[in-house]
Protein backbone atom coordinates (compact mmCIF):
# COMPACT_ATOMS: atom_id res chain seq x y z
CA UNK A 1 34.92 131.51 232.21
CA UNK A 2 31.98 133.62 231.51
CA UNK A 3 28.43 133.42 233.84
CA UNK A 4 25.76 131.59 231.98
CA UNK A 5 22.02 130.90 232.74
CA UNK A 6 21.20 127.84 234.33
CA UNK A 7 19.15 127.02 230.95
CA UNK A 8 22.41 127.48 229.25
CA UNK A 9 24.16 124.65 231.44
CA UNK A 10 21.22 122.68 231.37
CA UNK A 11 21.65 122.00 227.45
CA UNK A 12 24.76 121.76 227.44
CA UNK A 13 24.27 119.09 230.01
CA UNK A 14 21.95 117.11 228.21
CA UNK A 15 23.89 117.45 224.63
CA UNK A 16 26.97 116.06 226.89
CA UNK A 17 24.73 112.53 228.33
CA UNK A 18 23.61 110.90 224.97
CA UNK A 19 27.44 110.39 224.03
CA UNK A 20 28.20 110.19 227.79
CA UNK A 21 25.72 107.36 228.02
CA UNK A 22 26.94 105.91 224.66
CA UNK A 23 30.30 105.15 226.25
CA UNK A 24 28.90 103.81 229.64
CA UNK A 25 27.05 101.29 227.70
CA UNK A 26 29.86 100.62 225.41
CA UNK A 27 32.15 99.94 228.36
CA UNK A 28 29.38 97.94 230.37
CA UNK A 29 29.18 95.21 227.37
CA UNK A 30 25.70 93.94 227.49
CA UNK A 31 26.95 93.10 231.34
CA UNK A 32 30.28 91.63 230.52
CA UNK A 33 32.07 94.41 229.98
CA UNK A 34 34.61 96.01 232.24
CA UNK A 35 32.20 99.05 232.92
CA UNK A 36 35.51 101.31 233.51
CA UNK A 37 34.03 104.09 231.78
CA UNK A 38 30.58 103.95 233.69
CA UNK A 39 32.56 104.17 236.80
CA UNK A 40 33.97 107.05 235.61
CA UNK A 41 31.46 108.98 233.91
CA UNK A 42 28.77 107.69 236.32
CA UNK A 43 30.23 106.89 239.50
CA UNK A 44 26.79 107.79 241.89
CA UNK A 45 24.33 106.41 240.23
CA UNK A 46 27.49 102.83 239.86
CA UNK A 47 27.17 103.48 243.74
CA UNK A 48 23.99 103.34 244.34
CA UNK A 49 23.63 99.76 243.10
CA UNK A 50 25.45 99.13 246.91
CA UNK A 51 21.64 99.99 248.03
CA UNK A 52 19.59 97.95 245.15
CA UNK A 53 21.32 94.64 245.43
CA UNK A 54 24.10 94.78 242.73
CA UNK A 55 22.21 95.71 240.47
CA UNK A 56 21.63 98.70 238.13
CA UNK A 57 18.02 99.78 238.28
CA UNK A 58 15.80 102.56 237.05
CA UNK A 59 17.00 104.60 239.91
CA UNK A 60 20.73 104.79 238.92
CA UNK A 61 19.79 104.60 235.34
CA UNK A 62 17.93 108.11 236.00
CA UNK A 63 20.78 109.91 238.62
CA UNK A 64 22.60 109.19 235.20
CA UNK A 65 20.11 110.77 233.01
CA UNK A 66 20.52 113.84 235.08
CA UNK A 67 23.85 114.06 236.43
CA UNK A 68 25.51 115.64 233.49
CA UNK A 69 22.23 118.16 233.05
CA UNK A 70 22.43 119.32 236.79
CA UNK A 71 26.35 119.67 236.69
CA UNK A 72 25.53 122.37 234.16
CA UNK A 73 22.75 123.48 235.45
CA UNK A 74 25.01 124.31 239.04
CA UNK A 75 28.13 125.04 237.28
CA UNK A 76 26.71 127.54 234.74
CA UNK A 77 25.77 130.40 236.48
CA UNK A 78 28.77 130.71 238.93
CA UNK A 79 31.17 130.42 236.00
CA UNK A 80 34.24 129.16 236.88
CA UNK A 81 33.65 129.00 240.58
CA UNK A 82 31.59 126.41 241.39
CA UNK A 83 33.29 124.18 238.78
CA UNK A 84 35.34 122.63 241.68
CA UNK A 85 33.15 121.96 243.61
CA UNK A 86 31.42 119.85 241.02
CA UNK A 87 35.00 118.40 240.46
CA UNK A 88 35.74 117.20 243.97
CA UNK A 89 32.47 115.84 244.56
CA UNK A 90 32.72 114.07 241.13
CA UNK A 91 36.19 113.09 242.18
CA UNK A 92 35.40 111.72 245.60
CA UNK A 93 32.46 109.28 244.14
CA UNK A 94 35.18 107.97 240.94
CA UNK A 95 37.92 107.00 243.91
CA UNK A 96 34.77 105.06 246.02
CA UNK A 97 33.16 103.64 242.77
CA UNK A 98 37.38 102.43 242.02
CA UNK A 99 38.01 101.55 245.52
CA UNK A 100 36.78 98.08 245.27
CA UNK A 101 33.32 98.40 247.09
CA UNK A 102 31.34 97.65 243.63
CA UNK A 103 33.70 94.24 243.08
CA UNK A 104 30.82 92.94 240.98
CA UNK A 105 31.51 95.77 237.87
């Protein structure tokens, strides 16, 4: 995978969130959804609501906005090193935010 600028990652990241976000919603059903696809595109700012009372505030609604933007921000100029990093850590959060902590999503 070829080194690009951090700019470079950055768009990329924020072309990604707007469908990325899409599909949260669509998953989280107006708050009666299953919100499977939050937990899994999202899973840090899903665990976050552990610290704001069960509830998804404007502080894990913006960790979302950025999450995808800084993945390709850090990702993008390593090239294909730092990619698992971003992968484990990304990994680690979806098994906690599946775990059964966050039993009200």
């Amino acid at each position: 995978m070829p080194k690009l600028s951090w700019r470079a990652g950055l768009i990329f990241g924020l072309c990604a969130t707007p469908v990325a976000l899409l599909l949260a919603l669509f998953s989280a059903g107006a708050g009666h959804g299953h919100w499977v696809l939050a937990r899994a595109l999202y899973p840090i700012p899903m665990l976050v609501t552990l610290l704001t009372d069960k509830t998804v505030t404007s502080l894990s609604v913006g960790l979302a906005l950025v999450q995808f933007p800084a993945y390709g921000a850090f990702v993008a100029p390593g090239g294909g090193v730092r990619w698992p990093a971003v992968v484990v850590a990304h990994a680690v959060a979806m098994a906690a935010a599946f775990s059964g902590i966050l039993d009200y999503f």
